[in-house]
Structure formats: C-alpha cells, structure tokens
Protein backbone atom coordinates (compact mmCIF):
# COMPACT_ATOMS: atom_id res chain seq x y z
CA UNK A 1 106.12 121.62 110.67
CA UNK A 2 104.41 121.47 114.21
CA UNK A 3 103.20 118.18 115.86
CA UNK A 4 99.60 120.04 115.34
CA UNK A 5 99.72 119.91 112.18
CA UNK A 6 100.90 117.12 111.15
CA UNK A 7 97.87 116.02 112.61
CA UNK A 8 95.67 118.44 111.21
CA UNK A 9 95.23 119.96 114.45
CA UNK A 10 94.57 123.79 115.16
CA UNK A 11 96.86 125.51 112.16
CA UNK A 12 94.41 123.45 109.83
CA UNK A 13 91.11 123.77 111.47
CA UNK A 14 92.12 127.33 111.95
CA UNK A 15 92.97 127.84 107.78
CA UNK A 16 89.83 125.89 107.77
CA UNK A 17 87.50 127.67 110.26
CA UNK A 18 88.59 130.51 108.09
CA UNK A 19 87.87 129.73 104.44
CA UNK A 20 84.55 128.22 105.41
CA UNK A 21 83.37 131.73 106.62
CA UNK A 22 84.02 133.18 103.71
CA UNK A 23 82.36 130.33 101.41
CA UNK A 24 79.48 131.32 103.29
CA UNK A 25 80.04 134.94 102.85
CA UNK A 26 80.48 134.33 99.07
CA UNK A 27 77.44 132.08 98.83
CA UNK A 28 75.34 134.69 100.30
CA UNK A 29 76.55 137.43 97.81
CA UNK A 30 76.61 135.14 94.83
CA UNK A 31 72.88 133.83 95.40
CA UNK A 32 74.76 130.25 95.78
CA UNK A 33 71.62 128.08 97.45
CA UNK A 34 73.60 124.54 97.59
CA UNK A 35 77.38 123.47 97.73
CA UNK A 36 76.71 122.31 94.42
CA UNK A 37 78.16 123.74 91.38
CA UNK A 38 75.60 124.16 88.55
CA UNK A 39 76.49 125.22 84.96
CA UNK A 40 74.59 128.61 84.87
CA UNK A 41 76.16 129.51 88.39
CA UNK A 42 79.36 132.30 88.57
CA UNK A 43 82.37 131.36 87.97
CA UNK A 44 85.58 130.44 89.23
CA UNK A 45 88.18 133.35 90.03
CA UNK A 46 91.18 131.68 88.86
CA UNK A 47 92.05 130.52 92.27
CA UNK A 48 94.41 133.16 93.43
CA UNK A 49 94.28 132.40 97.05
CA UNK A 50 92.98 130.99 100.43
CA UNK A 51 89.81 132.90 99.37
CA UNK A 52 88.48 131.44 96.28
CA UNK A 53 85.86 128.91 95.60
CA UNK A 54 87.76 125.10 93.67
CA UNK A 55 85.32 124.16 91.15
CA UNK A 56 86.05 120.53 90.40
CA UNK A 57 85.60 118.53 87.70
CA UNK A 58 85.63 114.77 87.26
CA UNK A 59 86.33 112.68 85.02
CA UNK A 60 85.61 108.79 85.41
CA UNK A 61 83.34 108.14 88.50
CA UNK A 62 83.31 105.09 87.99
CA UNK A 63 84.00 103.17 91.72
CA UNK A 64 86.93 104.59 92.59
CA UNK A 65 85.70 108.15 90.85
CA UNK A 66 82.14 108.23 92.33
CA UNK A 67 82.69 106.59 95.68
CA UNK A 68 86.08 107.99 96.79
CA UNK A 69 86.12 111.45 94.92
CA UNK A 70 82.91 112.75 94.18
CA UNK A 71 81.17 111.30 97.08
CA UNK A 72 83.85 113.23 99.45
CA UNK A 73 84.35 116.12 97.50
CA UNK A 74 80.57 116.83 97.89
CA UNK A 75 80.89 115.66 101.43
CA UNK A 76 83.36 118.34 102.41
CA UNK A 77 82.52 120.98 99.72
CA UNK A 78 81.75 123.92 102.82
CA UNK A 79 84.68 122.96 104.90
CA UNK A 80 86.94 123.06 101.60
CA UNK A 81 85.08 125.83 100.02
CA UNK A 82 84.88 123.31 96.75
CA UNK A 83 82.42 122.79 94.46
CA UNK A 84 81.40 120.31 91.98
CA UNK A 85 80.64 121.65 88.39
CA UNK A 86 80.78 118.87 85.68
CA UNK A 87 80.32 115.24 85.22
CA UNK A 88 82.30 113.11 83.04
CA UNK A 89 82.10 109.26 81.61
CA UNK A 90 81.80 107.33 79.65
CA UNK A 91 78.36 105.17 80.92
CA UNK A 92 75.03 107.20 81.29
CA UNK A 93 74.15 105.19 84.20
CA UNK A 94 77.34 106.57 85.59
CA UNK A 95 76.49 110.11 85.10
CA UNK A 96 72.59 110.06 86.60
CA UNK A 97 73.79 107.96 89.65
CA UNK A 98 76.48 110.41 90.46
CA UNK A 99 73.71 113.57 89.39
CA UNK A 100 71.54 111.70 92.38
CA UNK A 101 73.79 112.92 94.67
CA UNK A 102 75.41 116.37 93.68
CA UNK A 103 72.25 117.59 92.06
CA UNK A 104 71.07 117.55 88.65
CA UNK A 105 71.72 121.43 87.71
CA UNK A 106 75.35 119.50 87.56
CA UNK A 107 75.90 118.67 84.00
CA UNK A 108 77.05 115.37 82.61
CA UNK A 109 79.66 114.89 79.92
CA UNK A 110 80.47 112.27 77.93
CA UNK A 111 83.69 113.55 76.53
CA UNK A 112 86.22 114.65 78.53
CA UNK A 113 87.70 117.53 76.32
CA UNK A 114 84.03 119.03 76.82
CA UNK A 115 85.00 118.86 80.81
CA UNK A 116 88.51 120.04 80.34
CA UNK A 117 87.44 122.99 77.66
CA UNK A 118 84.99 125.00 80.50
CA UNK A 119 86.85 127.79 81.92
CA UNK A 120 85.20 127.81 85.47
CA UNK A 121 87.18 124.82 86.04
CA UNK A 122 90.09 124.55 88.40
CA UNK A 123 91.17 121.26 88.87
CA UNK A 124 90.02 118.06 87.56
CA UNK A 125 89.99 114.68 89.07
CA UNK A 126 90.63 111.90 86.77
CA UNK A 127 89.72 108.66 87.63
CA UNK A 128 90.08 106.15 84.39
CA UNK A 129 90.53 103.11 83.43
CA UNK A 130 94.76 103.59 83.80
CA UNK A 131 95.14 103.71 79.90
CA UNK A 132 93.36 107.52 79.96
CA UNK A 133 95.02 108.81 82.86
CA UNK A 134 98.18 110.74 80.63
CA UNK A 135 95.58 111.90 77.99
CA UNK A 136 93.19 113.56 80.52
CA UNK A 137 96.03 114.71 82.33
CA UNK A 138 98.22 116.50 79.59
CA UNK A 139 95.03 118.04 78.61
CA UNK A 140 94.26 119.48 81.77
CA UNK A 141 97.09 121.03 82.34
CA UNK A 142 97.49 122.42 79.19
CA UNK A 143 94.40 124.25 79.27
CA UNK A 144 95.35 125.73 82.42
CA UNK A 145 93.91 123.63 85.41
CA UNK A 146 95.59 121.66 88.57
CA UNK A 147 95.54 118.09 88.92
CA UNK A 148 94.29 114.79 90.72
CA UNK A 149 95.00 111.47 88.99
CA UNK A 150 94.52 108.17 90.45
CA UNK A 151 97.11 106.25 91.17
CA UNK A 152 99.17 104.66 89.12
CA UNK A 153 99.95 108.16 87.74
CA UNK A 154 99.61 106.57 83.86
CA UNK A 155 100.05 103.58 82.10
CA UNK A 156 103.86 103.45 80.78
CA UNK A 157 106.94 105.20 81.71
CA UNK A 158 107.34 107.66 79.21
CA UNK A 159 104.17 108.67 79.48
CA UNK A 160 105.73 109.84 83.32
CA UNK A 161 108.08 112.25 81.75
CA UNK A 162 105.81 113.34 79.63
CA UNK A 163 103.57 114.19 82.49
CA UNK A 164 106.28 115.83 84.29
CA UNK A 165 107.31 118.07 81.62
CA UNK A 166 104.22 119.21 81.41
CA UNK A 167 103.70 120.25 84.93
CA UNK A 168 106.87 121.93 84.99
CA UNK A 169 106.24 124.17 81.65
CA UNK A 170 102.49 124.92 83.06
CA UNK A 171 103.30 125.93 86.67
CA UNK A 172 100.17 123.97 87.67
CA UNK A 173 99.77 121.27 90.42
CA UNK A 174 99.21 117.50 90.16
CA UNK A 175 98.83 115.05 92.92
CA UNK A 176 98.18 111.28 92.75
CA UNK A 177 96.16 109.61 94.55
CA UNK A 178 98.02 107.77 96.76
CA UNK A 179 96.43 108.70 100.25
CA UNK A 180 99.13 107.42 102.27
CA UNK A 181 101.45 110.20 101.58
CA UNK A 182 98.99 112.53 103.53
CA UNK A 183 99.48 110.51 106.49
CA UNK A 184 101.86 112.43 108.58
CA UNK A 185 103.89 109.10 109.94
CA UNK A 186 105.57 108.95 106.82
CA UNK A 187 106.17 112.69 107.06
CA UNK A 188 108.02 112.29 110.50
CA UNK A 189 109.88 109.28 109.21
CA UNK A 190 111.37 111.76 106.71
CA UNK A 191 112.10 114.43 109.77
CA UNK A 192 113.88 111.66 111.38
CA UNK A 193 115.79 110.30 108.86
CA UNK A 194 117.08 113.99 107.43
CA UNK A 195 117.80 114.60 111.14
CA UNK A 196 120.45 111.63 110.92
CA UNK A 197 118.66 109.93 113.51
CA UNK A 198 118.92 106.57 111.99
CA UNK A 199 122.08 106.73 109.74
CA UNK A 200 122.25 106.00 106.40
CA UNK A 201 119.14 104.36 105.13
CA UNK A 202 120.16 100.81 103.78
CA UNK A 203 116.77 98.75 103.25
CA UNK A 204 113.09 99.61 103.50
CA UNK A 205 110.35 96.61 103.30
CA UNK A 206 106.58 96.37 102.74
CA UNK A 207 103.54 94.42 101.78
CA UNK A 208 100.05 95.18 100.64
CA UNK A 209 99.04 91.85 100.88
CA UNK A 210 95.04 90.32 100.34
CA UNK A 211 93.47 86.59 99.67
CA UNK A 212 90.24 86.75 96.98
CA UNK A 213 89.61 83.13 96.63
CA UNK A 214 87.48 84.11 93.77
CA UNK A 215 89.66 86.62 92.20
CA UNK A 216 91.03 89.54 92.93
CA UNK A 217 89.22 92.26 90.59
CA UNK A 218 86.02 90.13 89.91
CA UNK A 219 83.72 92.80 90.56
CA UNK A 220 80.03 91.99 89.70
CA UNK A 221 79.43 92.89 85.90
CA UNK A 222 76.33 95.00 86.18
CA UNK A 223 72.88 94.25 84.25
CA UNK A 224 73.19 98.09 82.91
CA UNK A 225 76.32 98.14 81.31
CA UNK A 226 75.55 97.29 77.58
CA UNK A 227 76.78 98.94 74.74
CA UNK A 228 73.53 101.22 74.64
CA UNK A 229 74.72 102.69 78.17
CA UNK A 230 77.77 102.75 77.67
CA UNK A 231 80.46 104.32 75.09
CA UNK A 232 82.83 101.37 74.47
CA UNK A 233 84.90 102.85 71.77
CA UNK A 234 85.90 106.01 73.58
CA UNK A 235 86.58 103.67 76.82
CA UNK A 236 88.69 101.71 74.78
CA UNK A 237 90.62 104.17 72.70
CA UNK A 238 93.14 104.09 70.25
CA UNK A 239 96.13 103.90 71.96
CA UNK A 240 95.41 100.28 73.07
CA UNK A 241 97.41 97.38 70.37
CA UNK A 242 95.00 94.81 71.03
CA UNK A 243 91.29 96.32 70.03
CA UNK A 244 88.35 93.97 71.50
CA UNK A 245 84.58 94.51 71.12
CA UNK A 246 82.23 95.52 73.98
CA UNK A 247 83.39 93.24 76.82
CA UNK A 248 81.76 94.04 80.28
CA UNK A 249 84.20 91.73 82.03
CA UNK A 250 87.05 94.13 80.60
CA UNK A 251 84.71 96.92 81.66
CA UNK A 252 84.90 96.35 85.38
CA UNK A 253 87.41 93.60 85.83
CA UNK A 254 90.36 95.91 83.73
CA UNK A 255 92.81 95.39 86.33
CA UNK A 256 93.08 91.72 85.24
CA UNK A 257 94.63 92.32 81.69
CA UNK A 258 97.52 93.97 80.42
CA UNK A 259 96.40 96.41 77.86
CA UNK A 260 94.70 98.52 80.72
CA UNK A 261 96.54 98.07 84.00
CA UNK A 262 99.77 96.51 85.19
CA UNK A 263 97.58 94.80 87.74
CA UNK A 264 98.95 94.64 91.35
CA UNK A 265 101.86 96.74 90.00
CA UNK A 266 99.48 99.21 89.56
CA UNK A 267 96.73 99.10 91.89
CA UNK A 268 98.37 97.90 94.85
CA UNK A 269 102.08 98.64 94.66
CA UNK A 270 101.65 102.28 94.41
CA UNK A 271 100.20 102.56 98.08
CA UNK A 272 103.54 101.09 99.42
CA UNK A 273 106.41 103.09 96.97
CA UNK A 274 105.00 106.34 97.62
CA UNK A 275 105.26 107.10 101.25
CA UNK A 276 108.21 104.76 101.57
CA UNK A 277 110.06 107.02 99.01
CA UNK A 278 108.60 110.20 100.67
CA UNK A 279 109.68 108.66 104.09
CA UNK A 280 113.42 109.15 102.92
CA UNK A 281 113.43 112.92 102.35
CA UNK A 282 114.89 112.79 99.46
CA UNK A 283 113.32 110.42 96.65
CA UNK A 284 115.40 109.12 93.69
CA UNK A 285 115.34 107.55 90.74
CA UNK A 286 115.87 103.82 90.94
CA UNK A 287 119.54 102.94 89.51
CA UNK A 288 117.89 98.77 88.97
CA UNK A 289 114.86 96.97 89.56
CA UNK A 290 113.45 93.52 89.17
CA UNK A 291 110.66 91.67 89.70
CA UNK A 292 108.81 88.75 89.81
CA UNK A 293 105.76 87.05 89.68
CA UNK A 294 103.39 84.28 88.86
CA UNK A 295 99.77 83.35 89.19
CA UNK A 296 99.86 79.78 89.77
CA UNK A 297 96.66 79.57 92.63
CA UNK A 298 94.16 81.03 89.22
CA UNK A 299 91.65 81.83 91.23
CA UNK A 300 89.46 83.00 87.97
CA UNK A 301 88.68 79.11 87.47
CA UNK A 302 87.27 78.91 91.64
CA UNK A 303 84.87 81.56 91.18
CA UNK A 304 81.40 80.16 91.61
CA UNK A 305 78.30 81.55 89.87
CA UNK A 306 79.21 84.09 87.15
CA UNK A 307 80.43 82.35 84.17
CA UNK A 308 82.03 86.14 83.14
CA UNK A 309 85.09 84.89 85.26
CA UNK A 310 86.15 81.94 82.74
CA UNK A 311 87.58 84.99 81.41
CA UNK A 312 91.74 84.62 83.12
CA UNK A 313 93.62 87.02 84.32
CA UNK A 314 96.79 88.42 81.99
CA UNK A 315 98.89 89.39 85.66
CA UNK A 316 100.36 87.75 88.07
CA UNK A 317 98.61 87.10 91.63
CA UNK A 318 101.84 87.50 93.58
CA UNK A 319 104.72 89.60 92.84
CA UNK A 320 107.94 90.93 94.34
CA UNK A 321 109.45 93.45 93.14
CA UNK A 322 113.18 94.99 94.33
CA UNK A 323 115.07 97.98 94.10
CA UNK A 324 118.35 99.47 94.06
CA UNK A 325 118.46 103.61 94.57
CA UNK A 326 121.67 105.84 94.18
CA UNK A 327 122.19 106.30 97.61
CA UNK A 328 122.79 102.75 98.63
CA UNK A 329 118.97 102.17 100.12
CA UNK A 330 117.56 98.91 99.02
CA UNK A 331 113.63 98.71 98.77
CA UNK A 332 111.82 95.06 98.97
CA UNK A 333 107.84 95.16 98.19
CA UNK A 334 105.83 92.62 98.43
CA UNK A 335 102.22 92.08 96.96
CA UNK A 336 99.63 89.11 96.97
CA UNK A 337 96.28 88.02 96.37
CA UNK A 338 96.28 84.81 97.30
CA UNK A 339 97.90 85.31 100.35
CA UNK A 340 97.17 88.15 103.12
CA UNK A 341 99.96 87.64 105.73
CA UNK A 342 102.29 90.88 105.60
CA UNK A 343 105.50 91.40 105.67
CA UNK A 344 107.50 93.76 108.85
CA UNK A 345 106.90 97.33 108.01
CA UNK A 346 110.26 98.94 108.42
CA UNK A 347 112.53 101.54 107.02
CA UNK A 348 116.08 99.80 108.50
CA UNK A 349 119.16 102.40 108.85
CA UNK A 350 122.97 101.30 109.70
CA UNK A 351 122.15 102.80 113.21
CA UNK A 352 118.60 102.46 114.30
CA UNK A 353 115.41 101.23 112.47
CA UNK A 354 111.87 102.71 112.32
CA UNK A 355 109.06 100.92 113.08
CA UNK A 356 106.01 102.00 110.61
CA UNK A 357 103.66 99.76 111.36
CA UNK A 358 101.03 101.55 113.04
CA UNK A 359 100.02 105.10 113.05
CA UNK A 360 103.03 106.30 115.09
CA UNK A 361 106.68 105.59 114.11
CA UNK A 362 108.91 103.92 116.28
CA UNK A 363 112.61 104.37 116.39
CA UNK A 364 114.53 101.40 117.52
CA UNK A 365 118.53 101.87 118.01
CA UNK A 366 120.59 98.86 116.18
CA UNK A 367 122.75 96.99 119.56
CA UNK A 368 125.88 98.03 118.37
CA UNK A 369 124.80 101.94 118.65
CA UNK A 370 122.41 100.97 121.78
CA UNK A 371 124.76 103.97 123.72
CA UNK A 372 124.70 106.76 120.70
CA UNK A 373 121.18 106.44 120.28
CA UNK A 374 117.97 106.44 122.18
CA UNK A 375 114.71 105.06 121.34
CA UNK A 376 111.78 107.01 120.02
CA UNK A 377 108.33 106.74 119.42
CA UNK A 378 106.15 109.67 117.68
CA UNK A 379 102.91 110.80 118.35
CA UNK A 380 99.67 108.79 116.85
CA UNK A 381 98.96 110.23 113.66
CA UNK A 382 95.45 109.82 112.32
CA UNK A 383 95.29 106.81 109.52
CA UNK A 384 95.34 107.60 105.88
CA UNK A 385 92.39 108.94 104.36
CA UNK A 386 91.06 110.05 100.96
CA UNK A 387 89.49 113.49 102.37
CA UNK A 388 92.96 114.14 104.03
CA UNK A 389 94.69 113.93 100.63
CA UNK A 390 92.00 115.84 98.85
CA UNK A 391 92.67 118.89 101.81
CA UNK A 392 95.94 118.75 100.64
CA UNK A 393 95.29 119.17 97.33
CA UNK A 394 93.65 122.47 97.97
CA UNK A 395 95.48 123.77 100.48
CA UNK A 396 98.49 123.27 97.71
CA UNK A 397 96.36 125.12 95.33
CA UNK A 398 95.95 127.91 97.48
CA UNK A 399 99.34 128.17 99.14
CA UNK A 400 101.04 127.59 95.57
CA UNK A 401 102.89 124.43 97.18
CA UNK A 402 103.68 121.44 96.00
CA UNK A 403 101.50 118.33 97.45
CA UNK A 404 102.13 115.83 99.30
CA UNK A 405 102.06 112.99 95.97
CA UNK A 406 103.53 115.51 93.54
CA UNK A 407 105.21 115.10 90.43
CA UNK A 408 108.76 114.78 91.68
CA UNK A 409 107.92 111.86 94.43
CA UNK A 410 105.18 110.46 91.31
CA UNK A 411 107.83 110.52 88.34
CA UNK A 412 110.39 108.71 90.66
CA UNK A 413 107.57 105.92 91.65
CA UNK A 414 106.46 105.78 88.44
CA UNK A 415 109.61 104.69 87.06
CA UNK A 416 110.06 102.25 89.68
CA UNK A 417 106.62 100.40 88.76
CA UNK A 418 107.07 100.56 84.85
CA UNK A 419 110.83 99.42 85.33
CA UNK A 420 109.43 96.07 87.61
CA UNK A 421 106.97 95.42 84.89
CA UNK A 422 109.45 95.41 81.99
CA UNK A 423 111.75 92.81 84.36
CA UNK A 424 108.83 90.20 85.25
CA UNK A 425 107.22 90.46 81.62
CA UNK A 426 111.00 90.42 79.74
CA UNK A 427 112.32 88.22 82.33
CA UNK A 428 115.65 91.24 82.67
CA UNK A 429 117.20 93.13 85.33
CA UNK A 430 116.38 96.61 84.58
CA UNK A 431 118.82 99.54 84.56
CA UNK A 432 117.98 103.08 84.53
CA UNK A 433 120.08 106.12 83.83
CA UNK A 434 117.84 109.32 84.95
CA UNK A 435 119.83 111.35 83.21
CA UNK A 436 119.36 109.54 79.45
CA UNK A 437 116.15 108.15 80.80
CA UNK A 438 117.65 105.30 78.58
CA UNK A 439 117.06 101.39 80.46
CA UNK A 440 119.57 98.56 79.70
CA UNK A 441 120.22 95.19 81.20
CA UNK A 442 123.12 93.50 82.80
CA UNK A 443 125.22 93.79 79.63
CA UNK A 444 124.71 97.31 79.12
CA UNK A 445 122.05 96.53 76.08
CA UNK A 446 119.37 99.13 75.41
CA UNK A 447 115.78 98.22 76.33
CA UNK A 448 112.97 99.93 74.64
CA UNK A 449 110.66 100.75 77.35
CA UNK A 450 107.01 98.93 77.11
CA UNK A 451 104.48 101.27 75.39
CA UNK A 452 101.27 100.80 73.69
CA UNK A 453 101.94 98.62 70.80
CA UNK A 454 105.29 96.93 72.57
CA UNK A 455 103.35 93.84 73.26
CA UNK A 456 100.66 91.53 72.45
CA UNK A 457 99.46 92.62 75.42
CA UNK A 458 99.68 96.67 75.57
C-alpha cells in the first residue's frame, strides 16, 4: 500500500470523489430529497460494488450507538454514499432523540429481529449493552447482511467462535469497533516488522490508562429512563444467570458489573490488543494468559451527590493482564482508573524497537545491531478516528475485502480478553490450545470456559 493511502490521501479521496458523484446521480434518478433513508424509499441493490447505496441499520444508539455511529454515519452519508434506514432500542426516548437528527420518515424499532428481518438492509451496526452483541450479530449475518459490532466483539469466548463460524459459512463482513486498527501507524508497524526490520518480535507493551475519582462508568442516570420508556426485560434478556428488576444504575453504569461487561477488560483493553496484534502481521492465538486485578481505591463510595453510586462496582479498577503467543512475542497491557500515568508504547524486537507512541512510528536499532541497522521514523499518520473505521467498513463492502478489525484479528483478541478474565476471576494461569479450543491450567486440567450461567456473576 502507498504512503497516500495509508493516509487516506488521493487513492481514497479519488474512490471517494467518485462514489459521491454517483450518489448524487442516483439521488436525482431515484427522487432521493435527503441523505436520509426513509422506509417507503427504494431499496438497496444488494451492494454489488463501488456503485451502490449502504443502507444502515442500527441497533442500540444508546451513547456509544447514537453519538459515535449514527451521528457520523449521517454526517458522512454523501461522501460514503450511506444511508440510514431503521432505528433500533430498546428506550423510546432513544429512538425520537436519534429521529431528531436523521429525520423522522426513519422508522424506530424496538426489536431488533424487526431491524434485521428488512431486506433493504446491508449492514447493521450493533451497539449493545455487550451481553446482545453475539445475538444481534449471528442474526445479521444469517439473514444475509455485513457487520459492525462494538467492541468487545461479545461477551464470552465461545460466543467468538461462534461468531467466526458464522462469518466464514455466510461470506459476509464484520468489523469491530476498535478504531485504532484504521490508523495506518499500526499498519506500517506491520510493513516493518514482516520486512524483518526489527527481528523477531519478543515483547510489545501498552496502557490505556484514566483517573475518575468518582468512578469510572458513573454516568448520570437520566430522569427519562423508567420502566414506561424503557423495555427492561428485552435489555436484560435471558441469557443473563442473575435476573434483577428495572435498575437504571445497571442501565447506564453496565460496565460496572459482571453479568453485562468484563469491565476494563472489555471497554478499555480492546483499544490496546487490537492494533498491537495487527501491528505484528501475523496475529495468533494466545498459547497462556493471566491477569490481575483489584479495586482497592472504590471510588463508587467518593462519589458526591447521586446516591445511585452506593451501588459498587463487580470489576476491578486496575488490571494487568499478560500474554504468551506461539511465536515467542510476549504482550504486557496495562489498564487503570485510578491512575492515568501510561506505560512506554513499544513493540520491542531482538534487533531494533518501534516507537508507537505518537502518530508516526519510530524505529530505534538495539546497540548491539547499532551497525546492521539504521534508524527510521515514518510519516505522521492522521490519529484514530471513528469515521476512518466506518470508511473502511464500506470500502470492504465494496471491494469484497476483509477490514481492518475483522474476524481473524477479532477471534484472536477475543480469546485473549475472555482467557485474562477467567485467570483474575479463577485466580489460574490460562492455557489455550487453538486447535481443541480446549483451556487448561498449569497441570494440564480442563477449564470450562466462563459463560452465562458459570458464575454468580454471568
């Protein structure tokens, strides 16, 4: 790939330039009047190439589903030659605050099978609670459509390979979101190190470190969520062991309990596995990984005017996690949120080490192979960004390619993140045979992987 496009430079605005003449072609003939999709409007052709309309989907918009993907979807809709058709959650409020923006013709949904059963639909966007992410998912791509799931990919680790099976008997596309693997640094890291530029790759390190001295995940429970709004037995769903009643804390502070989230494991950690995985060139499986973790600061008990918070947290406010990969690289991630000073951001070879700090990548020769190998620094990539991965996604769609978070580099991670939550919750060193898919500790002893139901907590 050319240093212009990896940054999006004149091959892209080019493909770009291109597809956005003929969205306006298309909206001429078609009577389109807005980028908006509305219900009685033509539909989708299938999506056969660079020249077709993606109709989109959503389903959750709540925060993370309004703000980052429907917002920016809508944003971009003529330069991506998108549109946005249907509206899916599981809070009316939801749905009429996201209608104030795309347009009301856009109809709301408050089942997602409703979503996932239209057949203009190309790709949906899911954007649970973390718990929902495999059942949205398996359904879309069953009924033919493409992929975008928020990151964590799904809840458990079977549910994974369940995933990936399923995008490898449909042919379709998923991609997670995990925006960092559509910035191109991590990209030329993986040029690099395929080029043997830095030797074998022995360790990679990283942090995604914050300090919320009222809790991380505290998020103001809203007047308008009541159980009038808002469907609490769908959100909740069967697949969870331990069944509570409406609970608006466990509404928008999920990411604080087990049953729905393997908190910073899952929110935080997947923004530092993915592109350091892609950033080898060739991601693997994990051969052992543990982790741990404590939340000894409790910040639920500090914060000050919202008695909602007496509610604590079920996972840890720091956690390390460390992993051991067939080919001899060793991967250290860090996470906090009591505590935002970072770690080094490296990927460290036997013969040089790369700097990925910043938006460029530095390549720094080790002393002893100061003579065999000279320093390096890239170009200056532009930072990750949530439109950049969504371009991504379409241009994969269109060029039948797989994306830059796909389901190989997502499975992998995936496994990695379930595996580090078995080890701090079990207190084990976990083991895993990709072949079997089977996980055993020290002693060779079979663990059965955490599931719904495994747990109190799950």
């Amino acid at each position: 790939m050319s240093s212009t496009q990896h940054k999006g430079g004149d091959s892209r605005r080019g493909f770009l330039k291109r597809t956005t003449g003929m969205a306006a072609a298309a909206a001429v003939a078609n009577q389109f009047k807005t980028p908006v999709y509305g219900q009685n409007q033509a539909p989708s052709a299938n999506v056969t190439g660079a020249n077709n309309r993606i109709v989109c989907g959503f389903v959750g918009i709540g925060g993370q589903g309004f703000g980052a993907h429907v917002t920016n979807v809508h944003k971009y809709a003529a330069e991506n030659n998108t549109a946005v058709a249907a509206l899916c959650d599981v809070s009316k409020t939801r749905i009429v605050n996201a209608q104030k923006l795309v347009g009301s013709d856009v109809k709301g949904y408050e089942h997602y099978e409703d979503v996932i059963a239209r057949k203009d639909i190309d790709v949906i966007f899911c954007a649970t609670v973390d718990h929902w992410h495999t059942k949205v998912s398996l359904a879309a791509l069953h009924s033919g459509k493409h992929v975008y799931v928020e990151k964590p990919m799904c809840r458990y680790m079977g549910e994974a390979f369940q995933l990936y099976d399923a995008v490898k008997s449909t042919g379709k596309i998923l991609q997670v979101g995990s925006q960092g693997c559509s910035d191109m640094k991590w990209h030329k890291a993986a040029e690099w190190i395929k080029a043997d530029k830095i030797g074998p790759v022995v360790m990679s390190q990283g942090s995604y470190m914050r300090n919320t001295p009222k809790g991380e995940w505290n998020y103001k429970v809203q007047s308008w969520a009541t159980p009038e709004d808002l469907n609490w037995t769908l959100w909740m769903g069967n697949q969870i062991k331990k069944q509570v009643g409406f609970n608006a804390d466990h509404y928008f502070r999920w990411r604080k309990y087990y049953p729905y989230c393997a908190g910073l494991l899952g929110d935080l950690f997947p923004h530092k596995l993915h592109p350091y995985m892609l950033a080898t060139g060739n991601p693997e499986f994990p051969t052992r990984v543990a982790a741990v973790g404590n939340k000894k600061v409790n910040t639920d008990s500090k914060a000050d005017g919202d008695s909602k918070t007496a509610y604590t947290r079920d996972v840890p406010e720091i956690i390390q996690l460390i992993a051991e990969f067939p080919s001899g690289m060793v991967m250290h991630i860090t996470s906090s949120t009591v505590n935002e000073q970072g770690s080094l951001e490296r990927i460290r070879g036997h013969k040089a080490t790369l700097d990925m700090s910043s938006n460029k990548v530095e390549l720094r020769p080790e002393r002893p192979f100061a003579e065999e190998i000279d320093p390096e620094i890239s170009q200056t990539f532009e930072a990750e960004s949530v439109p950049a991965h969504h371009r991504n996604l379409f241009e994969s769609i269109r060029l039948h390619k797989q994306p830059n978070a796909n389901i190989d580099l997502a499975t992998k991670v995936q496994t990695v993140i379930s595996l580090a939550e078995m080890s701090e919750r079990l207190g084990v060193m976990c083991y895993f045979d990709s072949t079997t898919r089977k996980v055993t500790d020290g002693t060779g002893r079979e663990i059965t992987p955490i599931t719904y139901g495994t747990l109190d907590l799950s």
